[in-house]
Protein backbone atom coordinates (compact mmCIF):
# COMPACT_ATOMS: atom_id res chain seq x y z
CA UNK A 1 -18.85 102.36 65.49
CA UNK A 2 -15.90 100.10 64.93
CA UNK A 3 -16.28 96.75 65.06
CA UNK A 4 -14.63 94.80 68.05
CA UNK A 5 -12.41 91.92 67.20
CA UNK A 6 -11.75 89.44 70.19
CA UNK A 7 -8.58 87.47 69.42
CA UNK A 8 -7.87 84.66 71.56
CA UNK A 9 -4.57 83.02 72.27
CA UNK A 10 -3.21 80.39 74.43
CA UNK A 11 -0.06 79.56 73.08
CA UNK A 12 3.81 81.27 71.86
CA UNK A 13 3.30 79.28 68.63
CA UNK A 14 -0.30 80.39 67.88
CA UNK A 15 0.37 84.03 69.12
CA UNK A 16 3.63 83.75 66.68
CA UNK A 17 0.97 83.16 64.14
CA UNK A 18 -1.62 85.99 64.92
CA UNK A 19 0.73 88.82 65.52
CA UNK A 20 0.64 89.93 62.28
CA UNK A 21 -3.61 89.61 62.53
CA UNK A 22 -3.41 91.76 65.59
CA UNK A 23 -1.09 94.43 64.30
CA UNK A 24 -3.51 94.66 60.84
CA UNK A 25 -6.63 94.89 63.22
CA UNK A 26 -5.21 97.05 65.60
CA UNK A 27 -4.54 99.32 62.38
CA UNK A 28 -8.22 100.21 60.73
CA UNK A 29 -10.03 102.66 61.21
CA UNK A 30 -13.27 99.83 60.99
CA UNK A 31 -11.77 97.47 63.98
CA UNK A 32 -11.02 97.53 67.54
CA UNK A 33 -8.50 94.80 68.83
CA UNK A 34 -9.43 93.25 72.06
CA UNK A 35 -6.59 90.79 73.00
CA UNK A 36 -7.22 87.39 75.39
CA UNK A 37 -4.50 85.56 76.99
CA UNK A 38 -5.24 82.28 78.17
CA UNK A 39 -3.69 78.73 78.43
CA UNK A 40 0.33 78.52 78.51
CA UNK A 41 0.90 82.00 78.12
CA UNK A 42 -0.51 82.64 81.82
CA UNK A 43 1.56 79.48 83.39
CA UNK A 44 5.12 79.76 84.34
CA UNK A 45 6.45 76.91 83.56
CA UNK A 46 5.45 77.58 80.01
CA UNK A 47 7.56 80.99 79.77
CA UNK A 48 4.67 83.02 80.78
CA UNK A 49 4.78 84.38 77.51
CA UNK A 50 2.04 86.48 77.84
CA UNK A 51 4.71 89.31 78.67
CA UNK A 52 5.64 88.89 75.01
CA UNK A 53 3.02 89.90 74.15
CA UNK A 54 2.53 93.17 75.77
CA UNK A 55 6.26 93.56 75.22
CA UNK A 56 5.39 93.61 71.12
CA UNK A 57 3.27 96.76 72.22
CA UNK A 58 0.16 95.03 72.52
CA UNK A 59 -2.81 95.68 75.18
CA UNK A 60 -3.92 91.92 77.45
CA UNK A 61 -7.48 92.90 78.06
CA UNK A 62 -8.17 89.75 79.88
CA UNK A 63 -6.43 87.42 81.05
CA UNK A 64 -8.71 83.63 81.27
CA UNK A 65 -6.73 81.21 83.69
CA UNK A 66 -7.51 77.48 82.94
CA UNK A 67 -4.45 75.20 82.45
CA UNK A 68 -4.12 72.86 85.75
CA UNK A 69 -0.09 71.82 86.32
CA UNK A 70 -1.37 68.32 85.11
CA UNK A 71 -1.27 66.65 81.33
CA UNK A 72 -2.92 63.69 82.18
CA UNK A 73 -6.57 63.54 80.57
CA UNK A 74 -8.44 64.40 83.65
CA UNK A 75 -6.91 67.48 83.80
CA UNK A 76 -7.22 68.80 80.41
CA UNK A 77 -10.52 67.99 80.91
CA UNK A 78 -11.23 70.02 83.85
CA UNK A 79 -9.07 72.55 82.49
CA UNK A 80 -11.48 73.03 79.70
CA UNK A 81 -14.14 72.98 81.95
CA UNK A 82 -12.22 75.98 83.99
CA UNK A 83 -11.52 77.71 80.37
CA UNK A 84 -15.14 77.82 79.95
CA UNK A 85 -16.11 79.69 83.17
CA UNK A 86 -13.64 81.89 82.57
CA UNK A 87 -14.50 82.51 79.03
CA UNK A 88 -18.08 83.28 79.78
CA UNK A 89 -17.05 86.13 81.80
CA UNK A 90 -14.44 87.61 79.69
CA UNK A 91 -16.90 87.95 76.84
CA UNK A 92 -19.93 89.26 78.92
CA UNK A 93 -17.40 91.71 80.00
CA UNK A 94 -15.74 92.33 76.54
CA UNK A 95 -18.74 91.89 74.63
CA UNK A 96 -16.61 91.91 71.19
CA UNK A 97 -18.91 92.05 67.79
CA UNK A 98 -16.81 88.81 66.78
CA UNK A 99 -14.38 86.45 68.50
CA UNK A 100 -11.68 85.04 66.67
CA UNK A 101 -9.84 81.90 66.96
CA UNK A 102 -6.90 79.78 65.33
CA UNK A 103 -6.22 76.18 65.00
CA UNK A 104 -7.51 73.41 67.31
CA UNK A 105 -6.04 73.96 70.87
CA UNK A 106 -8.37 72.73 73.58
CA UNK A 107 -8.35 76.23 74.73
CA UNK A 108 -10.14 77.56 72.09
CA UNK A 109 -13.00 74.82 72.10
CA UNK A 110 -14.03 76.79 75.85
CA UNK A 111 -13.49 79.76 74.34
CA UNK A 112 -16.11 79.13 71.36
CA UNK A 113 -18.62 77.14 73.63
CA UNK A 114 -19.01 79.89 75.51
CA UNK A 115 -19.20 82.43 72.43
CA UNK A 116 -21.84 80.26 70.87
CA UNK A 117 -23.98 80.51 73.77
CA UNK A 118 -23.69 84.44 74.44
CA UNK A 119 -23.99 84.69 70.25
CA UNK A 120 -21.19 86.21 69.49
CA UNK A 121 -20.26 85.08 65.98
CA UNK A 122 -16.98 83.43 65.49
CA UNK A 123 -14.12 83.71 62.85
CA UNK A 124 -11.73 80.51 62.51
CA UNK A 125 -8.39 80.56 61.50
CA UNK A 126 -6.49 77.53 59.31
CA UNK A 127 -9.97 75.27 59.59
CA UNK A 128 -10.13 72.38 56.97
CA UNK A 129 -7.09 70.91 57.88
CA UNK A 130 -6.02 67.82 59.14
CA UNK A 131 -3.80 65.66 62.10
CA UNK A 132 -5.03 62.56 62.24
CA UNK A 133 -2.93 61.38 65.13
CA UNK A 134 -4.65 64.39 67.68
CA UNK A 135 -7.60 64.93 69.14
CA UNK A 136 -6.90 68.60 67.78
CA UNK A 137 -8.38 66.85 64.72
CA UNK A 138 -12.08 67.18 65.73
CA UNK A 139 -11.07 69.96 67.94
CA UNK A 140 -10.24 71.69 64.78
CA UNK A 141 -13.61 70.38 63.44
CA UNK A 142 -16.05 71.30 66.17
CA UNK A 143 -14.76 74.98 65.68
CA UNK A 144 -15.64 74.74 62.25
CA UNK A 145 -19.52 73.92 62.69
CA UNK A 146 -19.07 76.28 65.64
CA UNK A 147 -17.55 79.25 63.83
CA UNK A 148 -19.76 81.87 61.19
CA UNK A 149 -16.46 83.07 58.81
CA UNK A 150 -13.46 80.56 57.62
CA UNK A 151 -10.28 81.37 57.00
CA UNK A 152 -8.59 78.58 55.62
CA UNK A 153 -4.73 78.11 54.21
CA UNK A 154 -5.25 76.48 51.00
CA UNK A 155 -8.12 75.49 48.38
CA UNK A 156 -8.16 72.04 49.36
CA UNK A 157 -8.54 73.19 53.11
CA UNK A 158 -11.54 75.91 51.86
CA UNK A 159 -13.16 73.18 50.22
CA UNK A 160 -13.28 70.15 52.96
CA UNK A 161 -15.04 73.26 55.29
CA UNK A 162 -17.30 73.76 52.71
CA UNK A 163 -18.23 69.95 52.62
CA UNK A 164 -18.78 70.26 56.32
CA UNK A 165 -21.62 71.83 55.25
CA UNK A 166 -20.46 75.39 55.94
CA UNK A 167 -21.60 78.19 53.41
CA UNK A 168 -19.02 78.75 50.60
CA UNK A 169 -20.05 82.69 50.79
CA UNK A 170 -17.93 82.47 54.19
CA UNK A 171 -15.28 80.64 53.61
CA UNK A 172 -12.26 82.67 52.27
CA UNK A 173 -8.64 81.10 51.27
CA UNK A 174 -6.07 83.48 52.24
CA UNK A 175 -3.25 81.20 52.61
CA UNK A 176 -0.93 80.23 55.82
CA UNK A 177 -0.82 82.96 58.71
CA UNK A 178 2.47 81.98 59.52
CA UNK A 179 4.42 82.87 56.22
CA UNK A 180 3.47 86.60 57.09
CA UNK A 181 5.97 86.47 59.88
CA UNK A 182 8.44 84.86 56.82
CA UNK A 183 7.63 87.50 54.81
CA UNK A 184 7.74 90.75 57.18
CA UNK A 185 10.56 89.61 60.00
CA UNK A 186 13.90 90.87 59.39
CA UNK A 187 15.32 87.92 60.75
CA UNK A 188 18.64 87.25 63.02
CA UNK A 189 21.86 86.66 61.54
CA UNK A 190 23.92 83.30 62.62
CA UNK A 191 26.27 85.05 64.46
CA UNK A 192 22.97 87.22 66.42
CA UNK A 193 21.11 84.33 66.47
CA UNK A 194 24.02 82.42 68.24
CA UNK A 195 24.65 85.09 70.83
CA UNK A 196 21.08 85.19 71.58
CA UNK A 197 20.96 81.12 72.18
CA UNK A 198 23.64 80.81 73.80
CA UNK A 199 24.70 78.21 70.98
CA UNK A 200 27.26 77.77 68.97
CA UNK A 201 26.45 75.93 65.41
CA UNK A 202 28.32 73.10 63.96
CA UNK A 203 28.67 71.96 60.31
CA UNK A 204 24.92 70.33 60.95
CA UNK A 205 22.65 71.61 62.36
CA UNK A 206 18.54 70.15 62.98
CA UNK A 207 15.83 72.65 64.80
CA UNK A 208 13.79 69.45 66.69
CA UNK A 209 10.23 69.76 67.78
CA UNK A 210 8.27 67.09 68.90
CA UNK A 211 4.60 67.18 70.33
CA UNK A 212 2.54 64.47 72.37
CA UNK A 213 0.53 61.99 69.79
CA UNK A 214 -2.70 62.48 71.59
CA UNK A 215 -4.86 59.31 70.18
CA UNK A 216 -2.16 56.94 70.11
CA UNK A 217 -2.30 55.00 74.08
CA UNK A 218 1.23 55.73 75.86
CA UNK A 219 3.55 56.26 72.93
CA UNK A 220 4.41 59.60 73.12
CA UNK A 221 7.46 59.19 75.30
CA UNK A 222 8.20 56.08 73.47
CA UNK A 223 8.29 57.79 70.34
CA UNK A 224 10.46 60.47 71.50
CA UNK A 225 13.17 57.74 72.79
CA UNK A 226 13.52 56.85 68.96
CA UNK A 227 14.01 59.95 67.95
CA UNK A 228 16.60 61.07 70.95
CA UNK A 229 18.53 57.22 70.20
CA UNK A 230 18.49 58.32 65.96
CA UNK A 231 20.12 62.15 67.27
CA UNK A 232 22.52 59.73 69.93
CA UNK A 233 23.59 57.56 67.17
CA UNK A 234 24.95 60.94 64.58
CA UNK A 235 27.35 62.77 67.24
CA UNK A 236 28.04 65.38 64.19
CA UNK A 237 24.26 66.81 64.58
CA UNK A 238 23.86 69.49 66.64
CA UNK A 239 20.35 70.32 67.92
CA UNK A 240 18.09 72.83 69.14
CA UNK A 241 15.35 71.67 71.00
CA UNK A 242 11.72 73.98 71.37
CA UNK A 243 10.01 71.92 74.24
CA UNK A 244 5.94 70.33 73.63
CA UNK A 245 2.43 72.64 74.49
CA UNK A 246 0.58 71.59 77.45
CA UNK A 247 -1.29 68.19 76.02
CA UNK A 248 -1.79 64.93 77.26
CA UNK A 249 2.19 63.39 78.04
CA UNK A 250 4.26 66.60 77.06
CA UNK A 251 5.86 66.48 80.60
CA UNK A 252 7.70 63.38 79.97
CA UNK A 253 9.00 64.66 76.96
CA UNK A 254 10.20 67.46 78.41
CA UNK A 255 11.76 65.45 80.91
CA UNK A 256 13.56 63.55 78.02
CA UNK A 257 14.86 66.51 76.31
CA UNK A 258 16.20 67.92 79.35
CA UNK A 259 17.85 64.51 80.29
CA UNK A 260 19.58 64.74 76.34
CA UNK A 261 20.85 68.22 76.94
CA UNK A 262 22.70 67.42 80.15
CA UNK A 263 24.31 64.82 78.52
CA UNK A 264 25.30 66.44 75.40
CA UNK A 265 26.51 69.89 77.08
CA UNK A 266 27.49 72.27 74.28
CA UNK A 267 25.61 69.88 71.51
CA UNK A 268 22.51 70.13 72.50
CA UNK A 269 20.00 73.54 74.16
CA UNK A 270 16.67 73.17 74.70
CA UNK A 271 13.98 76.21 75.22
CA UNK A 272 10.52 76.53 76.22
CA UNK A 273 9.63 79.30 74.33
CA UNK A 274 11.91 81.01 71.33
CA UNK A 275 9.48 83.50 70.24
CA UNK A 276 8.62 83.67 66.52
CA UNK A 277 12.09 86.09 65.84
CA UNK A 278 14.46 83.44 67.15
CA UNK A 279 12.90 80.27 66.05
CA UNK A 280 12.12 81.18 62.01
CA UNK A 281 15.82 82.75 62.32
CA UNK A 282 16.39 79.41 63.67
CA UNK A 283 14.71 77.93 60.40
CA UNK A 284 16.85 80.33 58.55
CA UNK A 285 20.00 78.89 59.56
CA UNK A 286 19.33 75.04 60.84
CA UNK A 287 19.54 72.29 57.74
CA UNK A 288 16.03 71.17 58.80
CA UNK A 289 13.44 70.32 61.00
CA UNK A 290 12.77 67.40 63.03
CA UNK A 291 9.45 66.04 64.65
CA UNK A 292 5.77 66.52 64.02
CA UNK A 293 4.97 70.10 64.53
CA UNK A 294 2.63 72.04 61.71
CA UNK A 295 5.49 74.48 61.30
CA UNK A 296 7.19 71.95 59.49
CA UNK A 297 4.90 71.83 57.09
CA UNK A 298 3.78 74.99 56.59
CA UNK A 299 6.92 77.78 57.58
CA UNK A 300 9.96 75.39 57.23
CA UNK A 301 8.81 75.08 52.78
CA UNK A 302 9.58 78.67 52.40
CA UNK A 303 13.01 78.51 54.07
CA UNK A 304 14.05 75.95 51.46
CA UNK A 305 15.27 73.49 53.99
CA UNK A 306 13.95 69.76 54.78
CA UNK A 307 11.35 68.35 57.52
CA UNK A 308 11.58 65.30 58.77
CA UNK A 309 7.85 64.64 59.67
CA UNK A 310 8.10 61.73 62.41
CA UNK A 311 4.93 59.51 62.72
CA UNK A 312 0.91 59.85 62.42
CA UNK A 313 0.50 63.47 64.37
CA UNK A 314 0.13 65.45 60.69
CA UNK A 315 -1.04 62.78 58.42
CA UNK A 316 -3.56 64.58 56.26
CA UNK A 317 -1.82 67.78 55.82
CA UNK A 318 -0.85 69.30 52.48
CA UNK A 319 3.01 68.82 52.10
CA UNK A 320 5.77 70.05 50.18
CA UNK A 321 8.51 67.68 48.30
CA UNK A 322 11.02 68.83 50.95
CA UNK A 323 9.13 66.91 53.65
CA UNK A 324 10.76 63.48 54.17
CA UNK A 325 7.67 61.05 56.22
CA UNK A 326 8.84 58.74 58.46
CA UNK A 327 7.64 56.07 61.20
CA UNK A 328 8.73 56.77 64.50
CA UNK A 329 11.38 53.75 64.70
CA UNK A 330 15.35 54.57 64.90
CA UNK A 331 15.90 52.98 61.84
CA UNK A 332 13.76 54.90 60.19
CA UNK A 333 14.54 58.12 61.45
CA UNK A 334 18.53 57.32 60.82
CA UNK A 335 17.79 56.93 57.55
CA UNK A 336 15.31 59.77 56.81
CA UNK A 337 18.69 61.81 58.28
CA UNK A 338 20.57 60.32 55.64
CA UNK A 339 17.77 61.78 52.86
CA UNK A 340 17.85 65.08 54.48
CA UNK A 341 21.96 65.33 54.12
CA UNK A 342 22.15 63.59 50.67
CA UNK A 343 23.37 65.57 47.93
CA UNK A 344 20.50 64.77 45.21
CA UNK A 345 17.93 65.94 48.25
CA UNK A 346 19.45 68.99 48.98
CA UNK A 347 19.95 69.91 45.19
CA UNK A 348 16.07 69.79 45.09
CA UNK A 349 15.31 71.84 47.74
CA UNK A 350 15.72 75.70 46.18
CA UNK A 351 12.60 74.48 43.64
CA UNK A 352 10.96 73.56 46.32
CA UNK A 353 6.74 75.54 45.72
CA UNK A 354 5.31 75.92 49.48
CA UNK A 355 1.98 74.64 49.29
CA UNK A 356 0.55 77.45 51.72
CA UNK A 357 0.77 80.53 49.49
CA UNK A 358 3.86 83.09 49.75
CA UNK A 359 1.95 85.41 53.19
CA UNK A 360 -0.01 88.62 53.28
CA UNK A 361 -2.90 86.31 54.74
CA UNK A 362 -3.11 88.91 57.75
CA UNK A 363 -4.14 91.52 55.26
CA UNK A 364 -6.81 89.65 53.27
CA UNK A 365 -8.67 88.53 56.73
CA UNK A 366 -8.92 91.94 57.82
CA UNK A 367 -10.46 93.02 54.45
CA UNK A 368 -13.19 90.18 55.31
CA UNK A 369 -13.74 91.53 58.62
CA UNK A 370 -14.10 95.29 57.86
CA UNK A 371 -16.68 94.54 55.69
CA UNK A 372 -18.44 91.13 55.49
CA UNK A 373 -22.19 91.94 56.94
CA UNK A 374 -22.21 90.49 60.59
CA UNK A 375 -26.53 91.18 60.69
CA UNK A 376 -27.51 87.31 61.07
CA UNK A 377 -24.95 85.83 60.44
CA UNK A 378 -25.58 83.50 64.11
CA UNK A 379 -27.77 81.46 62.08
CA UNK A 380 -26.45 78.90 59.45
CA UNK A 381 -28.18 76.92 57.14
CA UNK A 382 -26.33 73.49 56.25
CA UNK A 383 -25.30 73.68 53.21
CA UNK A 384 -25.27 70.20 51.05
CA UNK A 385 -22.89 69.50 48.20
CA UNK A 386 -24.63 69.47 44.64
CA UNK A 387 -25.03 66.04 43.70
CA UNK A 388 -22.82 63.58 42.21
């Protein structure tokens, strides 16, 4: 009997990140895909990009409804609380052999509650990491001590889940999911890519996406204003703008991006879901990136170009040289725009060694899954580091 692997996903960037996963799953003759939609992918204003994923040829067997039209915290928390209803009947329905799960979306925490309780064993993606200015930090966490196999992105990551007490025999580096889509895309050319947008590109051009800074009180949207009054004060920049998930604040952001495209018709587009096609084509043609999002850490490396990483959201991750830190102040930002463009910067950049691996990830998780025992594996022993 094959083995039946739940995959859950909530979000464009996270299913971006998995399609690869699916595709390899859906592909042995040992596993049986089961797909889950949940989250933004089931909410309009979001894209409802769960027709994405059915459009990449790919079967929805449920779909969990849970995100409320509200980002303040009372309503992520009682979306979570509707993600775990819904949860607990998808899987007594399902009833997959494993569930698997990426990241540290508040999504997935519902989704795993409600596996742990029905014991289904869990599998979770790019654990060990950190973003110190979320709450996806212990999100990302509480799936770890929740989860029975780890997948991580890098040694460093495979060893903090091991000192979380988690059994090294489980925990398996196979790199960053997202460089598979690097690897196996044939990407867009500028003048597709253009066509496609809608957007013409200039001399400079900066790919800008910035998320809600979920433990810092009311500075998202204060943040943001920095960076839109940096972009203001260089009229030669153009910009493409991929709008914030569904977390505490992202609606005034949203607001604020909209407000800069209106005013800088022709300069500026803004989109609420690219798809992973048109943004790493995106990546392939912009100078750099610009905000706090993982990808510019981990995808943007292996397009040679520079990140400006803007504030506390991904302190704690791995980096490569051609991310340029910054606090989220104007001044700061202007000049981290003036690294990005400078000659002895850019002259670095083609050395430039991605600290996430080169891809085929996808492959080496499936090789886990088609064969690591599964007979009980629901109970874990913590396991103590030797000592010092």
């Amino acid at each position: 009997m094959k083995r039946r692997c739940c995959v859950v996903t909530g979000s464009r960037a996270e299913y971006g990140l998995l399609h690869w996963l699916m595709k390899e799953i859906r592909a042995s003759a040992k596993l049986e895909l089961q797909v889950v939609a949940t989250g933004m992918h089931l909410a309009p204003e979001f894209g409802l990009t769960w027709r994405a994923i059915e459009a990449d040829g790919f079967h929805i067997h449920k779909k969990v409804e849970m995100l409320l039209s509200s980002d303040t915290p009372a309503g992520i928390a009682k979306s979570m609380g509707l993600g775990l209803i819904g949860f607990a009947d998808a899987l007594a329905e399902l009833q997959p052999h494993i569930l698997i799960v990426l990241g540290d979306r508040f999504e997935l925490l519902a989704a795993a509650a409600a596996a742990l309780v029905a014991r289904i064993p869990v599998a979770h993606l790019h654990g060990g990491e950190s973003s110190e200015g979320a709450y996806d930090e212990a999100i990302r966490h509480c799936l770890t001590k929740m989860s029975h196999l780890h997948f991580t992105a890098a040694e460093k990551y495979r060893r903090r889940v091991i000192q979380l007490g988690e059994d090294p025999r489980r925990v398996f580096n196979v790199g960053g999911l997202g460089l598979d889509n690097v690897r196996k895309l044939k990407l867009l050319s500028r003048a597709k890519l253009e066509a496609e947008l809608g957007f013409k590109f200039g001399e400079r051009n900066l790919l800008v996406t910035f998320h809600p800074v979920t433990l810092e009180e009311a500075t998202a949207d204060a943040q943001f204003a920095e960076l839109l009054a940096a972009l203001e004060a260089r009229p030669g920049l153009r910009v493409i703008f991929t709008k914030p998930n569904a977390d505490v604040g992202g609606r005034a952001l949203i607001r604020g991006i909209d407000d800069f495209v209106a005013r800088h018709a022709g300069r500026a587009a803004a989109f609420v879901s690219l798809g992973q096609l048109k943004y790493l084509s995106a990546l392939k043609h912009v100078d750099g990136v610009v905000g706090n999002s993982s990808s510019g850490l981990i995808e943007a490396p292996a397009f040679h170009i520079g990140t400006i990483n803007i504030g506390e959201r991904q302190r704690g991750r791995l980096q490569a040289e051609s991310v340029i830190n910054c606090a989220p102040q104007r001044a700061a930002i202007l000049k981290a725009l003036d690294r990005l463009y400078s000659p002895e910067f850019r002259r670095e950049l083609p050395g430039v060694r991605n600290p996430y691996g080169t891809g085929g990830a996808s492959r080496r998780i499936v090789k886990v899954l088609e064969s690591f025992p599964l007979q009980g594996i629901l109970k874990k022993n913590f396991c103590d580091l030797p000592a010092q």
